[in-house]
Protein backbone atom coordinates (compact mmCIF):
# COMPACT_ATOMS: atom_id res chain seq x y z
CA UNK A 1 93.69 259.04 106.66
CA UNK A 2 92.56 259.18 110.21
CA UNK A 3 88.70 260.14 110.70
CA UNK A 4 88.43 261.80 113.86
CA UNK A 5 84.54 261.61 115.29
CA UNK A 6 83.49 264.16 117.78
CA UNK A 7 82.43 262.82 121.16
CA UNK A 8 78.39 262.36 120.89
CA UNK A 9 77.18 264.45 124.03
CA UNK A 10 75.65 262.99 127.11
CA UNK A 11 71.93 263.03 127.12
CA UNK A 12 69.90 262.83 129.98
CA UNK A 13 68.43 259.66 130.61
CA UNK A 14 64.53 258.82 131.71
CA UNK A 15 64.08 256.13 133.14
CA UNK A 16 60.39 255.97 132.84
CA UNK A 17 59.08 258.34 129.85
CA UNK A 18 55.48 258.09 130.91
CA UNK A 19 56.44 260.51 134.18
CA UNK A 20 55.93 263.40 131.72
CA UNK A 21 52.52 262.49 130.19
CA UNK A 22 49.28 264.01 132.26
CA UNK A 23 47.00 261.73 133.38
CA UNK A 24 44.13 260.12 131.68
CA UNK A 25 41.90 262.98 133.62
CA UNK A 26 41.86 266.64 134.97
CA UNK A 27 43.50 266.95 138.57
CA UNK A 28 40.22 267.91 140.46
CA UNK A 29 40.16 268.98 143.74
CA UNK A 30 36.29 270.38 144.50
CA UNK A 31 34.21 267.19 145.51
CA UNK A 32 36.87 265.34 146.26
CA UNK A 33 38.17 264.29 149.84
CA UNK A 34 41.29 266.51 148.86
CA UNK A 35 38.85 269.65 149.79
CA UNK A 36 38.75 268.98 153.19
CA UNK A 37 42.58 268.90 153.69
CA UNK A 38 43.03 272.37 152.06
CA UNK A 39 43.48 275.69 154.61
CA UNK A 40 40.28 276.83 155.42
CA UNK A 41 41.99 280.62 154.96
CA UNK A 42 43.51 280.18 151.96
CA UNK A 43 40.04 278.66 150.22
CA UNK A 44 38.15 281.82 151.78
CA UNK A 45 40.93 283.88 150.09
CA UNK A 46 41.11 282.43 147.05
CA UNK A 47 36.94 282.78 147.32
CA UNK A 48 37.48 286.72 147.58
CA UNK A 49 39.61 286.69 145.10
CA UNK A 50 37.20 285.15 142.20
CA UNK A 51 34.16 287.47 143.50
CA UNK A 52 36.42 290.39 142.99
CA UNK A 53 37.57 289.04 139.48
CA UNK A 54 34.04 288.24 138.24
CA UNK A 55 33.33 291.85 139.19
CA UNK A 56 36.57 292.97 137.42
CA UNK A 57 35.01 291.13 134.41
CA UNK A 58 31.71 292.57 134.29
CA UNK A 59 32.47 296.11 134.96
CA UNK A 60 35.42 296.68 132.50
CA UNK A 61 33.15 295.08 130.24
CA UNK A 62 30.08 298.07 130.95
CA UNK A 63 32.67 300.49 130.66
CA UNK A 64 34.16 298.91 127.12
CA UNK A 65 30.91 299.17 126.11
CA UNK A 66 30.65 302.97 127.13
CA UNK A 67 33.70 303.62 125.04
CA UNK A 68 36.08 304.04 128.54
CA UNK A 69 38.32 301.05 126.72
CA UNK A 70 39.17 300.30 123.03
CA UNK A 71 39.10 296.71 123.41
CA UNK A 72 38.26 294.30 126.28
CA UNK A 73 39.26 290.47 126.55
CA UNK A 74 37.02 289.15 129.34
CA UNK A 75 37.96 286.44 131.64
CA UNK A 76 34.54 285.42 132.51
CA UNK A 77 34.26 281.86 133.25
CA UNK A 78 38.35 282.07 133.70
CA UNK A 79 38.74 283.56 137.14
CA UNK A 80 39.67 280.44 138.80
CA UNK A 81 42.99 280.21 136.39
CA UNK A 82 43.47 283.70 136.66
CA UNK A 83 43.21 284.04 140.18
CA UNK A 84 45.21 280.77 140.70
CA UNK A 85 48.12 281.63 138.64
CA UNK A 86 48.41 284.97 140.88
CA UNK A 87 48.20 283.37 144.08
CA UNK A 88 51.24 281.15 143.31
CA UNK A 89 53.85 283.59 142.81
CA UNK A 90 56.29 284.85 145.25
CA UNK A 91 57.32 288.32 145.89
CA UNK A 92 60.39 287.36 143.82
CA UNK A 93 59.56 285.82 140.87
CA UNK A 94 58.11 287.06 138.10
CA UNK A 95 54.50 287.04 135.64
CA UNK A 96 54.48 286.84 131.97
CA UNK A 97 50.84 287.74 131.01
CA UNK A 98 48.81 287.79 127.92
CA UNK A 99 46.44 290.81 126.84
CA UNK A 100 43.45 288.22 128.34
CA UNK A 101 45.69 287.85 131.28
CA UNK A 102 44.26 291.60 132.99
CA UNK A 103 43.24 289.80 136.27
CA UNK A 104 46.34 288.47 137.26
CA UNK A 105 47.83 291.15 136.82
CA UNK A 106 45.73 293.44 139.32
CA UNK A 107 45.96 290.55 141.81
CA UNK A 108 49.37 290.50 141.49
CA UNK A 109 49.40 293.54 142.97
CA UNK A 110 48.86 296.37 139.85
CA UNK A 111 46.76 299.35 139.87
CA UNK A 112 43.42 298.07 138.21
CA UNK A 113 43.78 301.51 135.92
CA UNK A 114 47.34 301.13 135.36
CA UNK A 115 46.71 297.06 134.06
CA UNK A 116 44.20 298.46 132.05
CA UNK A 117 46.20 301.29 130.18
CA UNK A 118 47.27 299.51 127.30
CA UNK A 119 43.92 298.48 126.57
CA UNK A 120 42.39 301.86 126.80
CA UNK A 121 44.90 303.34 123.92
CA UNK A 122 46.79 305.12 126.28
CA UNK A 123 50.20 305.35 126.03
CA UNK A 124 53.45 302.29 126.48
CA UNK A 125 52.74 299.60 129.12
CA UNK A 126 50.85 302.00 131.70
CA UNK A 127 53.03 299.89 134.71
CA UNK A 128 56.52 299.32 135.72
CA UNK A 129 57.62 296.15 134.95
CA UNK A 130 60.40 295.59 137.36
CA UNK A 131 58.83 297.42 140.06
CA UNK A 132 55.82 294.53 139.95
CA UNK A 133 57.95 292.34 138.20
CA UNK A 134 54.83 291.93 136.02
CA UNK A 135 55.95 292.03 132.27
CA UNK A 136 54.03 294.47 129.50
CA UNK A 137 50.63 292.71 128.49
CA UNK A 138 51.35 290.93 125.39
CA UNK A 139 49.32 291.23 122.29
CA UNK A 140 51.24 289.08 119.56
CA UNK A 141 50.93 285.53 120.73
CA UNK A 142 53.19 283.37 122.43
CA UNK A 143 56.03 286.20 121.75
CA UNK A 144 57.08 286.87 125.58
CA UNK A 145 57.36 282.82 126.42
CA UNK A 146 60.82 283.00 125.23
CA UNK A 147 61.60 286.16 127.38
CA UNK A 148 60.12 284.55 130.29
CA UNK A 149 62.65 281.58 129.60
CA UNK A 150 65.06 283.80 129.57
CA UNK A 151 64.99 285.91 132.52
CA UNK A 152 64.49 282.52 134.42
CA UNK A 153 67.58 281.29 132.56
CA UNK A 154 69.34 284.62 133.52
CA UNK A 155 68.03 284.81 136.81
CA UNK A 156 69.28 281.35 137.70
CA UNK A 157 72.64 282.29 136.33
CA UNK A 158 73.24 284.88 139.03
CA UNK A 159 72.02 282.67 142.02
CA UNK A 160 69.31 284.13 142.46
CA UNK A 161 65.30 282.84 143.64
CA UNK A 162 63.55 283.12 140.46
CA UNK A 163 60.86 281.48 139.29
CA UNK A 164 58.24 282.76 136.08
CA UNK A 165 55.17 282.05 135.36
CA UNK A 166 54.38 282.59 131.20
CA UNK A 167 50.38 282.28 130.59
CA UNK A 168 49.19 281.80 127.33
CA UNK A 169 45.75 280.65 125.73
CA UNK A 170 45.21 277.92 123.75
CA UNK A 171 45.69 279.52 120.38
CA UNK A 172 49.25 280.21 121.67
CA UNK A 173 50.40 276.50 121.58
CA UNK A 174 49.77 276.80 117.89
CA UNK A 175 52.51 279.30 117.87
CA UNK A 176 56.79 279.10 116.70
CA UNK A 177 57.62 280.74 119.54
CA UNK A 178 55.83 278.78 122.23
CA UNK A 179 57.57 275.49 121.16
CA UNK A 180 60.94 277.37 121.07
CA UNK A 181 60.61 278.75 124.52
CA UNK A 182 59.75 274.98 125.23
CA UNK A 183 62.71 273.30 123.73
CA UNK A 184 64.98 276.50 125.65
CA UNK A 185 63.43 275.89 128.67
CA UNK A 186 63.78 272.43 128.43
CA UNK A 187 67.28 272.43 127.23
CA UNK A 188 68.47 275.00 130.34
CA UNK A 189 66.43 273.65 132.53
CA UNK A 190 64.92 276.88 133.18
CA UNK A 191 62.75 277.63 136.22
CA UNK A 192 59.95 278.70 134.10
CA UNK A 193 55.80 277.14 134.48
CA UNK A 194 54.05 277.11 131.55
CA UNK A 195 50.12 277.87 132.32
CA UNK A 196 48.10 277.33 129.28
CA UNK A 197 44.11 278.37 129.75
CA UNK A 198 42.85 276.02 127.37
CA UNK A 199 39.54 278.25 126.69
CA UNK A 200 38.02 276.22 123.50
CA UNK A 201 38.90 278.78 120.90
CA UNK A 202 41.59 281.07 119.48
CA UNK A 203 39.26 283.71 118.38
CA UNK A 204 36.92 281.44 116.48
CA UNK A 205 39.00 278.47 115.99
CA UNK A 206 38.24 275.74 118.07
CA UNK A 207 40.70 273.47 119.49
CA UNK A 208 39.89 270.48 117.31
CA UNK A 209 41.41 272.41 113.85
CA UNK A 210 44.92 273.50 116.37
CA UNK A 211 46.02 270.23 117.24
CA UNK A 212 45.48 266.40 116.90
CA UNK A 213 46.89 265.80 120.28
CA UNK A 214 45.33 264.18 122.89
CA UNK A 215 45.45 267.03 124.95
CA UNK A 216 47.48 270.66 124.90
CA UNK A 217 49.51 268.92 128.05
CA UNK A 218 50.73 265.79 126.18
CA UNK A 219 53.22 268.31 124.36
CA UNK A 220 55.09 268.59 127.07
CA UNK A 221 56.82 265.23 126.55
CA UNK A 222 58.74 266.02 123.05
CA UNK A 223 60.58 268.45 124.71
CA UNK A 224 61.16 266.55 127.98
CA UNK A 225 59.03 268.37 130.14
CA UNK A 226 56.35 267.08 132.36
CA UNK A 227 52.80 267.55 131.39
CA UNK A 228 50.16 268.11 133.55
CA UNK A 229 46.00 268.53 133.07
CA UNK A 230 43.77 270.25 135.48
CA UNK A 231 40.48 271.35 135.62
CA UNK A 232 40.71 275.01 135.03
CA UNK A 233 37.01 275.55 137.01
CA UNK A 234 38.40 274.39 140.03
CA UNK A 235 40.18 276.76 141.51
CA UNK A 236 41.65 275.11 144.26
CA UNK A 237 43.27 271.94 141.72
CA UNK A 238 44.61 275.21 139.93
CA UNK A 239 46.26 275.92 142.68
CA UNK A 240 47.66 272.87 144.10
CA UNK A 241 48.97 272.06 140.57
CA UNK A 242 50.49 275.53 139.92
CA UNK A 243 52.05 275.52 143.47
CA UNK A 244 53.83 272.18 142.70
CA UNK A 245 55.06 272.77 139.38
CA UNK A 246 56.61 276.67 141.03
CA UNK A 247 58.15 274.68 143.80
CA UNK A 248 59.41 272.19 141.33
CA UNK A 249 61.13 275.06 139.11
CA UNK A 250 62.37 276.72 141.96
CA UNK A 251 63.75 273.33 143.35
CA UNK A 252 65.72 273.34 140.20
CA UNK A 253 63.67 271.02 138.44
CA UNK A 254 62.99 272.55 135.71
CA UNK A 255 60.02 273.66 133.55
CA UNK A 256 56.12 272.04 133.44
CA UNK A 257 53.45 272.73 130.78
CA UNK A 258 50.37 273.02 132.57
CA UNK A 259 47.02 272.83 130.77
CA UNK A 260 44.08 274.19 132.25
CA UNK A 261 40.55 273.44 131.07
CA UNK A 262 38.36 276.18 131.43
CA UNK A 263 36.20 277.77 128.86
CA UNK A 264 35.42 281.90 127.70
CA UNK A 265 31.66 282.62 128.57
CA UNK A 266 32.28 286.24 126.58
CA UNK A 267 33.02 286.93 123.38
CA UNK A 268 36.93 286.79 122.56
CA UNK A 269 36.46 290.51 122.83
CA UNK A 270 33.84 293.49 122.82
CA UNK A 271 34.31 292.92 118.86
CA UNK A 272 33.93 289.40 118.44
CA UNK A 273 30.38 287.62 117.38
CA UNK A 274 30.62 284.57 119.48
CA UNK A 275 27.37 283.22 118.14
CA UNK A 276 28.85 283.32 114.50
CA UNK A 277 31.39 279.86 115.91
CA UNK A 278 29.49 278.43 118.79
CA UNK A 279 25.99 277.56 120.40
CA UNK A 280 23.38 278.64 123.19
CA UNK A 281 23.79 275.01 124.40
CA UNK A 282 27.50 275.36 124.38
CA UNK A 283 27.53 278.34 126.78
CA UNK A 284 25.27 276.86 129.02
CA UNK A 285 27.10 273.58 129.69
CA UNK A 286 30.23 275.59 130.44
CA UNK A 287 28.01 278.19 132.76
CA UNK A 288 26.70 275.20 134.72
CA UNK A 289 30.15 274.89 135.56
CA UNK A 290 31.10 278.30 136.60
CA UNK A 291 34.04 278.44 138.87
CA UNK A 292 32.99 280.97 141.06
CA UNK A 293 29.55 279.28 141.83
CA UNK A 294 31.42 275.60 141.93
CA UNK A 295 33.64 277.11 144.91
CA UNK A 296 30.34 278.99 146.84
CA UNK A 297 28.91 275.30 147.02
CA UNK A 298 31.89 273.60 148.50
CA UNK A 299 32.32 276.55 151.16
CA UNK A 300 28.19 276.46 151.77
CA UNK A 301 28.17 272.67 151.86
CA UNK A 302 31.53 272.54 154.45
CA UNK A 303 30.08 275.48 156.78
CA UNK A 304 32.71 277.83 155.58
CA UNK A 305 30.95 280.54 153.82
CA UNK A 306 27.94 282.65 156.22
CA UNK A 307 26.48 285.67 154.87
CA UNK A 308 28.63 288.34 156.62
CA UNK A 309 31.72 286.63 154.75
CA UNK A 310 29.64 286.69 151.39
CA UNK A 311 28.57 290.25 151.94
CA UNK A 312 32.26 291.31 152.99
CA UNK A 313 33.34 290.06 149.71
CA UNK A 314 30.97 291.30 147.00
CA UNK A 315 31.21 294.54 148.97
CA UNK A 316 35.00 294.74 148.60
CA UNK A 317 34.45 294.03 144.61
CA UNK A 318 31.66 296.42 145.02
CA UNK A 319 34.37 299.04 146.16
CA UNK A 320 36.64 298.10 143.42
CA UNK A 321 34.07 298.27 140.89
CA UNK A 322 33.59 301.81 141.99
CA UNK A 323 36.63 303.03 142.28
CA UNK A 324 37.54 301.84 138.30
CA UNK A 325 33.98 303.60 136.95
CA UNK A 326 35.28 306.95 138.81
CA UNK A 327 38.73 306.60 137.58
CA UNK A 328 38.19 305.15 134.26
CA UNK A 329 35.59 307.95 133.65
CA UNK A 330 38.39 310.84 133.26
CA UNK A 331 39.66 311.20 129.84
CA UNK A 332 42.77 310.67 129.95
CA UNK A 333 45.64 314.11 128.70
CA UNK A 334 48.01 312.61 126.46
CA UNK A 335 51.37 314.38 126.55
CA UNK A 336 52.93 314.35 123.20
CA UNK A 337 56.57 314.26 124.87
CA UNK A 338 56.00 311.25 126.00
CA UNK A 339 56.51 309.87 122.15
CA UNK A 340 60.03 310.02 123.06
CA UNK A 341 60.19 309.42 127.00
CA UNK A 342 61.49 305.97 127.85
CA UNK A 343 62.19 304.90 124.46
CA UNK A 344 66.15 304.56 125.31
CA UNK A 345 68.45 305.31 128.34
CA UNK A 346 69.80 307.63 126.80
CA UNK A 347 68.00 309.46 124.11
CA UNK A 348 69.46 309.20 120.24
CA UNK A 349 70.78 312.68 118.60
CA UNK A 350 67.40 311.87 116.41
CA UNK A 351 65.69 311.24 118.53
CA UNK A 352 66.87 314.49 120.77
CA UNK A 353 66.67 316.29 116.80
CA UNK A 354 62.56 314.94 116.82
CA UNK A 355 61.94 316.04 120.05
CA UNK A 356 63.27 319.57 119.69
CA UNK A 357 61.54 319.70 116.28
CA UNK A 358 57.89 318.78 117.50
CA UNK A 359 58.10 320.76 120.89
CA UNK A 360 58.99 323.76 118.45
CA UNK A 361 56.02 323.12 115.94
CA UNK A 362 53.55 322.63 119.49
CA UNK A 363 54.86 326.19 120.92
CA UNK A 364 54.15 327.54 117.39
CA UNK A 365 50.64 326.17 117.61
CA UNK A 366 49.94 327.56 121.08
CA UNK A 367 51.27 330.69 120.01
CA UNK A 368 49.02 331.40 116.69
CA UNK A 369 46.16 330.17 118.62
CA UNK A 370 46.70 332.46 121.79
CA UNK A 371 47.08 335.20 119.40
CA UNK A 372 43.66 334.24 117.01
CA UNK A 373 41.65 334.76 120.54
């Protein structure tokens, strides 16, 4: 009897494992001789960019609060991660963004009242994806890392300069389908970046009762990715370590798992009783820390920031703030056609049946209450 085997498959080799494991400390950049060597343009941009975002923050907030939104996850104390991960992408590739994610998404380039759709109650995504190559907001956790995997993996496939970017919080990592995009990615090789804001709590679960690993980055190595921590305050190691791990992907690569610390000032959401999980104190160690005030110093202490570039920049977020408490005021007129707009290419026979069925019951409506007047 002849036992035939089957050929065991060629695994990559590493010659060094420890290349994937993060360092012993955050990447920092802010107070570090790295500072100096960083475009003096690009730090003044990235400086607008998290005075418009902590504006973003506080006014969607207000208007949460004033019933404009159903539900509002703020990004305060997160704008350097937010603002870093948008900077990095290309006008190719593509962003995979939670429902905290908001701020990304309107620096990537999205209508501040279209990003902000979804959250209001209103009706599908409220953007076009492929036009902004910004995917829907996502709600369930973790769920689009393995669609960001595979676009990457299908965008690579046709030869074409693709590289995604999935964000996810901390609570994410605790998810099945976070470790499966992993393993994918990892397996294909996928030009994706994995950008976990490591905010302190899933809701109200703090970090310590999600994992036992040394850090959210050290995953990274069971799936043969490279791991990397950074200080998610500092906005410009956020973006030095974000740009390297794109260029990386798009180099072919392959994936990183990024961990950002960083921490959530607000509440999860408009909702949430922070003060039920976490103290005074807590807050105010993590507000000492505040990215946007971290990056003011550096720019006040290296001559870069005057007052006529400080006042250009709170006035633009001024503008911005406007413009969303004008536009966010209007209640919005739902039409109930669009139940089955954009649901398939081509619409279903039920679908077409539904349609007919409800616009039929609507003129009926109109029609006894025209004639009750």
């Amino acid at each position: 009897m002849t036992v035939v085997t089957a050929a065991a498959e060629p695994r990559p080799t590493i010659a060094d494992h420890t290349t994937l494991l993060p360092g012993d400390e955050p990447v920092r950049i802010l107070g570090t001789d790295q500072a100096s060597t960083i475009d003096s343009g690009l730090v003044r941009g990235l400086y607008r960019q998290l005075v418009l975002g902590r504006r973003f923050n506080r006014q969607v907030t207000a208007l949460t609060k004033q019933g404009r939104l159903a539900v509002y996850p703020s990004t305060t104390g997160q704008e350097a991660c937010q603002v870093g991960a948008a900077a990095v992408l290309g006008p190719q590739d593509w962003l995979f963004p939670t429902y905290r994610d908001t701020l990304s998404v309107v620096l990537r380039g999205v209508d501040p009242v279209e990003t902000l759709t979804l959250l209001r109650g209103d009706w599908h995504t409220g953007y076009d994806s492929r036009v902004h190559r910004v995917a829907p907001l996502c709600t369930p956790l973790a769920t689009h890392c393995p669609h960001a995997v595979g676009l990457a993996h299908a965008a690579r496939l046709r030869g074409d300069d693709v590289v995604t970017l999935a964000l996810v919080g901390d609570g994410a990592t605790s998810e099945g389908d976070f470790h499966e995009a992993l393993n994918f990615a990892a397996v294909y090789q996928s030009p994706t970046v994995f950008f976990v804001q490591n905010n302190r709590y899933a809701i109200s679960v703090p970090l310590s009762k999600q994992t036992a690993a040394p850090s959210l980055a050290h995953k990274g190595i069971g799936y043969g990715i490279p791991g990397v921590l950074v200080d998610g305050n500092d906005v410009l190691a956020v973006h030095t370590v974000l740009t390297e791990a794109m260029e990386r992907a798009r180099a072919g690569g392959g994936p990183t798992l990024v961990e950002a610390l960083t921490y959530r000032i607000d509440a999860h959401t408009n909702a949430d009783d922070a003060t039920r999980y976490r103290t005074d104190d807590e807050v105010a160690f993590w507000q000492e820390r505040d990215p946007v005030t971290l990056l003011e110093r550096h720019l006040r202490e290296t001559g870069m920031l005057d007052s006529d570039t400080e006042r250009r920049a709170r006035d633009a977020a001024e503008e911005m703030a406007a413009d969303l408490r004008t536009r966010l005021g209007v209640d919005a007129t739902p039409d109930p056609m669009d139940l089955f707009r954009h649901v398939y290419a081509e619409q279903t026979p039920q679908l077409r049946e539904q349609q007919t069925r409800l616009a039929a019951e609507l003129a009926a409506e109109s029609e006894l209450a025209g004639g009750g007047q």
